[in-house]
N, C-alpha and C. Protein backbone atom coordinates (compact mmCIF):
# COMPACT_ATOMS: atom_id res chain seq x y z
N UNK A 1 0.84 -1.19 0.00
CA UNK A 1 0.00 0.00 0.00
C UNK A 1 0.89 1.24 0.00
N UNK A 2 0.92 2.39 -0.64
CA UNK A 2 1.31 3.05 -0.66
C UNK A 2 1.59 4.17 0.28
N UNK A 3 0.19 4.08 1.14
CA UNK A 3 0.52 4.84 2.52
C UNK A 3 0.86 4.53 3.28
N UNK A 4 1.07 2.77 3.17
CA UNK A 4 2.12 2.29 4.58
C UNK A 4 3.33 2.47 4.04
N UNK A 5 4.16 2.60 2.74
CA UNK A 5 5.50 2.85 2.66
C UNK A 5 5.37 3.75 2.70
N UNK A 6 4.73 4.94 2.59
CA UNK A 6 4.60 6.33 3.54
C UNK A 6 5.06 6.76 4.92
N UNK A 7 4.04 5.96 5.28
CA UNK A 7 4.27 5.90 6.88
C UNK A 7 5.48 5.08 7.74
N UNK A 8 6.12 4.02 6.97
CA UNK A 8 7.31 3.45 6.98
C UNK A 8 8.57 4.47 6.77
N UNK A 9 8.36 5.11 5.92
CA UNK A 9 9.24 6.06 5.62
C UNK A 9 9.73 7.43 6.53
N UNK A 10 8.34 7.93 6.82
CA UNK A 10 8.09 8.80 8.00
C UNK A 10 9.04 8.46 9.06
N UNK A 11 7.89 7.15 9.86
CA UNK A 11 8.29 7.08 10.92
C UNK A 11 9.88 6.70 11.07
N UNK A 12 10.34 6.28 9.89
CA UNK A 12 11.67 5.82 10.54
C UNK A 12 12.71 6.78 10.26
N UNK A 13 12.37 7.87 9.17
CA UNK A 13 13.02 9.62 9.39
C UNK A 13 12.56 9.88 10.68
N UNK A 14 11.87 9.96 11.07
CA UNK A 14 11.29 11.11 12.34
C UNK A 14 11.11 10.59 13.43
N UNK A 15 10.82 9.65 13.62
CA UNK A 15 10.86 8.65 15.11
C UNK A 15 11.54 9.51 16.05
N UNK A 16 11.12 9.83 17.02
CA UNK A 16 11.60 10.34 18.34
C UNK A 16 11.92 11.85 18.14
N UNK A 17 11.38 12.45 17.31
CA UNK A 17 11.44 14.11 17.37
C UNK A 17 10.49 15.08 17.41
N UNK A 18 9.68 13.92 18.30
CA UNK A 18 8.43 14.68 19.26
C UNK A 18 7.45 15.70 18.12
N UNK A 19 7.36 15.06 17.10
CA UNK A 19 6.12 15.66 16.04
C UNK A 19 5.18 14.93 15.92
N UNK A 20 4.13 15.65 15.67
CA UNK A 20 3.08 14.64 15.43
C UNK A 20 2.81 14.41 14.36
N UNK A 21 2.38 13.05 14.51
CA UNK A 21 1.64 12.22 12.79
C UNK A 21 0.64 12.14 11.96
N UNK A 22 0.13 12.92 10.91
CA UNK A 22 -0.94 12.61 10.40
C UNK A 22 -0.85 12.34 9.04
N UNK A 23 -1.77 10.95 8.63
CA UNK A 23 -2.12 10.95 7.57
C UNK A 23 -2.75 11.09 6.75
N UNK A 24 -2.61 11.65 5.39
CA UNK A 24 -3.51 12.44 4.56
C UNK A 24 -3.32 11.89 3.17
N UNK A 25 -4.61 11.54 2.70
CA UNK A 25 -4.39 10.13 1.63
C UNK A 25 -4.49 11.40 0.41
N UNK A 26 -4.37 12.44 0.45
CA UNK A 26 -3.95 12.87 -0.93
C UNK A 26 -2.95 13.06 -1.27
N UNK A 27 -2.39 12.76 -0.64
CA UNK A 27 -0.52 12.84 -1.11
C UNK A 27 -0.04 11.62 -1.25
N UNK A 28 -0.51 10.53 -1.34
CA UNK A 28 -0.56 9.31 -2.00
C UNK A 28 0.07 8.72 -3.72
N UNK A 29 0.45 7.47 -3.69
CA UNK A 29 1.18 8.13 -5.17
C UNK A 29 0.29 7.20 -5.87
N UNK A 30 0.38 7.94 -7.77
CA UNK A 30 -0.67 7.88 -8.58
C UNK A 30 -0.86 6.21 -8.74
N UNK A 31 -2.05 6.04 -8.66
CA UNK A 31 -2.90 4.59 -8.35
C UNK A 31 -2.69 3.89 -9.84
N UNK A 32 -1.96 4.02 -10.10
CA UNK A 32 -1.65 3.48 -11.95
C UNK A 32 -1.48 2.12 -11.82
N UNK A 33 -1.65 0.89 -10.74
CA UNK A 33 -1.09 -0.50 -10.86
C UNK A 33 -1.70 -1.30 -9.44
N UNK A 34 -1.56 -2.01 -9.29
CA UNK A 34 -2.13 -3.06 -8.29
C UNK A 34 -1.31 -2.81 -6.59
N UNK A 35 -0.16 -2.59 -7.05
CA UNK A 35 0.58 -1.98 -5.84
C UNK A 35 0.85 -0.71 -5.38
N UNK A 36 -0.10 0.01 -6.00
CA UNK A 36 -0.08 0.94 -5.50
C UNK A 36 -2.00 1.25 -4.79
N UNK A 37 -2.50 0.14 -4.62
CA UNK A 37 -3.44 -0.04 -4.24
C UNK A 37 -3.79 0.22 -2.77
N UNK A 38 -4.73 0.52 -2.00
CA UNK A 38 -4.51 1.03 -0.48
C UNK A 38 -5.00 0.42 0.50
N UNK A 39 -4.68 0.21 1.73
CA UNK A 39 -4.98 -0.33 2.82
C UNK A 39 -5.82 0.09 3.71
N UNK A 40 -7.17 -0.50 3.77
CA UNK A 40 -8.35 0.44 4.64
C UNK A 40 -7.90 1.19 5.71
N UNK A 41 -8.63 1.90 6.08
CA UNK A 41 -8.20 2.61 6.82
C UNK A 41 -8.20 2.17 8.24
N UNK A 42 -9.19 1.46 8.66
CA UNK A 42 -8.99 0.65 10.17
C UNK A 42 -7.80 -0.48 10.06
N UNK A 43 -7.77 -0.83 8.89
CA UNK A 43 -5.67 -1.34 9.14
C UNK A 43 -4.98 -1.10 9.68
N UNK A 44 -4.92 0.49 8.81
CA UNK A 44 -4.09 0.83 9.09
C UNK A 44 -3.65 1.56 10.53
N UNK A 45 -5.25 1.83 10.99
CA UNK A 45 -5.22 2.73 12.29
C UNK A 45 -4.55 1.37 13.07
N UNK A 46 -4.68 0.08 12.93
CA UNK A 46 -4.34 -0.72 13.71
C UNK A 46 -3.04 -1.01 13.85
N UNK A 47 -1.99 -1.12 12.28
CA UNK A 47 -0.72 -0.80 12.27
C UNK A 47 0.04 0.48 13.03
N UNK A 48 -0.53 1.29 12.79
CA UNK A 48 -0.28 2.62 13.32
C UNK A 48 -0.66 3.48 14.29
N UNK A 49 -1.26 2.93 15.17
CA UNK A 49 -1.80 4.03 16.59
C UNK A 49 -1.42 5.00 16.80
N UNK A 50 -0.16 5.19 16.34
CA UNK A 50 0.59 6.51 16.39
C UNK A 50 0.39 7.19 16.02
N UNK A 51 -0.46 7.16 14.82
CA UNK A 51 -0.45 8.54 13.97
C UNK A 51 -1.85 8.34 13.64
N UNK A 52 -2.42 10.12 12.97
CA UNK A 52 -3.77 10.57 13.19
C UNK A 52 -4.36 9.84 11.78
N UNK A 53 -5.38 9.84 11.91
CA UNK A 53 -6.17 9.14 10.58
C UNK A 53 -7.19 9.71 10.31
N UNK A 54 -8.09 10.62 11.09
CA UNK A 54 -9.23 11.79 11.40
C UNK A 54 -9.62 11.60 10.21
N UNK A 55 -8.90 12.04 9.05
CA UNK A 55 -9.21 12.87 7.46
C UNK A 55 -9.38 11.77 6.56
N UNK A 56 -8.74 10.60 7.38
CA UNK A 56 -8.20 9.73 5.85
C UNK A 56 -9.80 8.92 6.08
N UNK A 57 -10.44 8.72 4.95
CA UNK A 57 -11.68 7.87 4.51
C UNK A 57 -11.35 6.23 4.28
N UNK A 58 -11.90 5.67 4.84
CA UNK A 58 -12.28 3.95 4.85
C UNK A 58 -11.36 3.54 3.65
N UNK A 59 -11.87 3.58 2.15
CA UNK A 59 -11.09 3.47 1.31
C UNK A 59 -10.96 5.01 0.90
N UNK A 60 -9.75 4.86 0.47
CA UNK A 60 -9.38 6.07 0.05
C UNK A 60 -8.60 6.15 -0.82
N UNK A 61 -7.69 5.25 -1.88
CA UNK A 61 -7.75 5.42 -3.24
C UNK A 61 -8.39 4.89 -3.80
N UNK A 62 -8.47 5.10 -4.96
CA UNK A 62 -8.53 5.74 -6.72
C UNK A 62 -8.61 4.53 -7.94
N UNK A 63 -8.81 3.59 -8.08
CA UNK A 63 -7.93 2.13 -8.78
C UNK A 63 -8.11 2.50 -9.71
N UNK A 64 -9.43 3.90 -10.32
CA UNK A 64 -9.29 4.66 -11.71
C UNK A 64 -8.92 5.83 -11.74
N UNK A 65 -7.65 5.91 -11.22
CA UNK A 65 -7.03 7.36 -11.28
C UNK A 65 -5.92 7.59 -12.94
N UNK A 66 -6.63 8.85 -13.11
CA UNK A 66 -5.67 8.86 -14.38
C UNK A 66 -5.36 10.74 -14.39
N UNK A 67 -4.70 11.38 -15.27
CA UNK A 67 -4.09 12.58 -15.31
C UNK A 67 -5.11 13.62 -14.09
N UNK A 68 -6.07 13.80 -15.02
CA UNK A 68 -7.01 14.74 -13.98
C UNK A 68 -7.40 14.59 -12.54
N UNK A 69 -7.09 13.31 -12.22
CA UNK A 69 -7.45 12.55 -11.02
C UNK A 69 -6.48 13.44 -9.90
N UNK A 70 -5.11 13.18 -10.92
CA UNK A 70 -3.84 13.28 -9.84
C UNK A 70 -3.90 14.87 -9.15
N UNK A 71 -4.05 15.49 -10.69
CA UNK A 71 -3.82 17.15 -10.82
C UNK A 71 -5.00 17.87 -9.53
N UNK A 72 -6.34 16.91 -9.63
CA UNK A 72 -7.28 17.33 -8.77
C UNK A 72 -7.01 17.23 -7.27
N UNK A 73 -6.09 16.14 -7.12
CA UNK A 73 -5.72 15.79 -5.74
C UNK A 73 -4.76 16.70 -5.44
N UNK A 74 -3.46 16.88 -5.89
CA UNK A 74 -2.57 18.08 -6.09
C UNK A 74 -3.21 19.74 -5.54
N UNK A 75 -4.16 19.67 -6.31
CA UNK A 75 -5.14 21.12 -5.85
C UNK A 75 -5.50 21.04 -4.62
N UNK A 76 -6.18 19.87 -4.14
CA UNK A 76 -6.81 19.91 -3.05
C UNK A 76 -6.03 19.38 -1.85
N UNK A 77 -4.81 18.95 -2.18
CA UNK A 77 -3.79 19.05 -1.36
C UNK A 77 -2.73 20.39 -1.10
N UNK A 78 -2.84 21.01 -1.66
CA UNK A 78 -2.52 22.59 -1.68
C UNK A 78 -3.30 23.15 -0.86
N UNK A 79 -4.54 23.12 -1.29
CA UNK A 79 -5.59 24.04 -0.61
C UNK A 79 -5.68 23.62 1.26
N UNK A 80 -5.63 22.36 1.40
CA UNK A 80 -5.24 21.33 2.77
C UNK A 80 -4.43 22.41 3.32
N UNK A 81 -2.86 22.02 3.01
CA UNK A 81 -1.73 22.80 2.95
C UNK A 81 -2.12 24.04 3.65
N UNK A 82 -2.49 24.91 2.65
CA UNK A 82 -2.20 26.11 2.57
C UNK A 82 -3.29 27.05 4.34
N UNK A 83 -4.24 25.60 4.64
CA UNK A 83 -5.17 25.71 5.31
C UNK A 83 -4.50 25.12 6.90
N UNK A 84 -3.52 24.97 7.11
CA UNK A 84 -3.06 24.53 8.47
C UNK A 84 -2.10 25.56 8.87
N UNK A 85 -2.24 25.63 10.39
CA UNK A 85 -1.75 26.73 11.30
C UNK A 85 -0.78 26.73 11.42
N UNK A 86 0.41 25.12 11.05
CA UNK A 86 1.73 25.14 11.25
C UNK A 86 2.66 26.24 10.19
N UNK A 87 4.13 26.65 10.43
CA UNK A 87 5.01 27.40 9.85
C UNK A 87 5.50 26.43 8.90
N UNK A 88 5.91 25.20 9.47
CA UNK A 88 6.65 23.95 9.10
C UNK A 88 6.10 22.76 9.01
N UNK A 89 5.94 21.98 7.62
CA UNK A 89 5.25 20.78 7.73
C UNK A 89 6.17 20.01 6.98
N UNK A 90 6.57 18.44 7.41
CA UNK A 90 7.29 17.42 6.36
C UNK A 90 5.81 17.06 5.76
N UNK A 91 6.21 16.95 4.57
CA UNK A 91 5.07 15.96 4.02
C UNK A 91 6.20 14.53 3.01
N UNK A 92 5.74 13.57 3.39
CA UNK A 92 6.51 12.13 2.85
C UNK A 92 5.40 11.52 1.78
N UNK A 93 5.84 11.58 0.90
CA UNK A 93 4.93 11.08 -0.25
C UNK A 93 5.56 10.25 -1.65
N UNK A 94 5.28 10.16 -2.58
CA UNK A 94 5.93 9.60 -3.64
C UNK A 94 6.31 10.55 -4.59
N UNK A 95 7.07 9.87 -5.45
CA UNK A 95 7.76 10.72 -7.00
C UNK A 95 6.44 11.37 -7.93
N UNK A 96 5.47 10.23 -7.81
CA UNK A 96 4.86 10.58 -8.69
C UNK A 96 3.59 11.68 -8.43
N UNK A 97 3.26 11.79 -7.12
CA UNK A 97 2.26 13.02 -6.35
C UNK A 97 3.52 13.82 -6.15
N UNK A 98 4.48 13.65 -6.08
CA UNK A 98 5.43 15.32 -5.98
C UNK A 98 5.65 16.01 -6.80
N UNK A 99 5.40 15.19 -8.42
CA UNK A 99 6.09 15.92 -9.26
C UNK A 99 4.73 16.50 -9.60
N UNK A 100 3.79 15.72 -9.72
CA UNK A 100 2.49 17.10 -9.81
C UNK A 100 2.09 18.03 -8.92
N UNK A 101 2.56 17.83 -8.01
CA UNK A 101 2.39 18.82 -7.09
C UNK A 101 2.96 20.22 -7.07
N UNK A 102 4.50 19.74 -6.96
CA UNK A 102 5.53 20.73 -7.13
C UNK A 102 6.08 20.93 -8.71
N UNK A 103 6.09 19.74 -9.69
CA UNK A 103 6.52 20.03 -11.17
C UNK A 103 8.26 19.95 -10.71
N UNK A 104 8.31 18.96 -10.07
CA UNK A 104 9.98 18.95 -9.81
C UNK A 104 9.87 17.51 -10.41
N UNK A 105 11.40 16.71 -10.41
CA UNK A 105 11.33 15.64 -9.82
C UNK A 105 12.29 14.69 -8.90
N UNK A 106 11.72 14.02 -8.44
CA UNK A 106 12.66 13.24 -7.19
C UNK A 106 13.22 12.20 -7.04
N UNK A 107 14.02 11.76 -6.85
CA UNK A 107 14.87 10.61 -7.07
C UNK A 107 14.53 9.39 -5.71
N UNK A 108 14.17 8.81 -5.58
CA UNK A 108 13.97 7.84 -4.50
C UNK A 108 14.40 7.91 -3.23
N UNK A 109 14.05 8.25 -2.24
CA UNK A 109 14.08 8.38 -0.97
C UNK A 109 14.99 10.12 -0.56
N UNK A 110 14.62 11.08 -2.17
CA UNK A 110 15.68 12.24 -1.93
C UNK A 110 14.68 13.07 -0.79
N UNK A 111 15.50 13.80 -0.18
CA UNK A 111 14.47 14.81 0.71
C UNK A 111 14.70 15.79 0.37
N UNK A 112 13.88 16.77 0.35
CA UNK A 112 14.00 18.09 -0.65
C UNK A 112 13.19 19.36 0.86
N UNK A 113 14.10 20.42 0.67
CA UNK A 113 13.43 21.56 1.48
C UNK A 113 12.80 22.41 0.37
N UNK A 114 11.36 22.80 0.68
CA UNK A 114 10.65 23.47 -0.20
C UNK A 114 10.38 24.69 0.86
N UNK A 115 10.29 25.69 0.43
CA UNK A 115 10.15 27.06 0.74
C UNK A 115 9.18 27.60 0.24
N UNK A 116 7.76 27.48 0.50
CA UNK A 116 6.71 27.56 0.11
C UNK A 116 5.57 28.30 0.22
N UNK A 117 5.44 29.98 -0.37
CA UNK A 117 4.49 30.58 0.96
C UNK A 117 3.67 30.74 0.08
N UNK A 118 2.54 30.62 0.81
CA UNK A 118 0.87 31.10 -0.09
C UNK A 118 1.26 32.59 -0.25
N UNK A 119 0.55 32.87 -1.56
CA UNK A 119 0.42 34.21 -1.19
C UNK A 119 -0.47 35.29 -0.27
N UNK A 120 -1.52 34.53 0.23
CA UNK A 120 -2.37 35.04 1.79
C UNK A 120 -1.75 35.34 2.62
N UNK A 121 -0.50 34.77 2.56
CA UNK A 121 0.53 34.54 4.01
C UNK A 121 1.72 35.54 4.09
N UNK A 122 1.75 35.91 2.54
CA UNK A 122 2.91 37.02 2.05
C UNK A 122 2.80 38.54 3.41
């Protein structure tokens, strides 16, 4: 599932630096194949106690996600974003939701500092 190598990824960057966890299934990477298929969400709350699940829906990908799908999630993961009180957020996601997101791209497990201000916030 794609949000448990998410959350695999996370937790084992960040483990013990007293942040908190939440997951947010739009930053998920594009549902183009069988493995990238997702793990209900009471799974995962069961794998993971640690971290918040509030937002994330029962199922919550896509198995017909295609261009517009991604770009729509991208938006509405911005808008998420742009809508929380923190200064500083990691977000851990895949190559393929980063590069629509941001229009960069990323090399496998690269970590990238983004400097990112809404313009509301200017």
């Amino acid at each position: 599932s794609p949000m448990t190598r998410a959350l695999q990824t996370a937790w084992g960057t960040f483990f013990g630096n007293n942040i908190p966890f939440q997951a947010n299934h739009l930053v998920t990477e594009y549902c183009d194949a069988p493995c990238n298929y997702g793990t209900p969400k009471t799974d995962l709350e069961k794998m993971w106690p640690q971290v918040d699940f509030s937002t994330v829906p029962e199922v919550w990908w896509n198995e017909n996600e295609n261009d517009e799908s991604i770009t729509l999630r991208a938006k509405q993961f911005r808008k998420w974003l742009f809508n929380q009180p923190e200064k500083c957020i990691v977000v851990v996601s895949h190559a393929g939701f980063l590069h629509e997101l941001l229009q960069e791209q990323f090399r496998n497990c690269e970590l990238k500092r983004i400097n990112w201000i809404h313009r509301s916030r200017r």
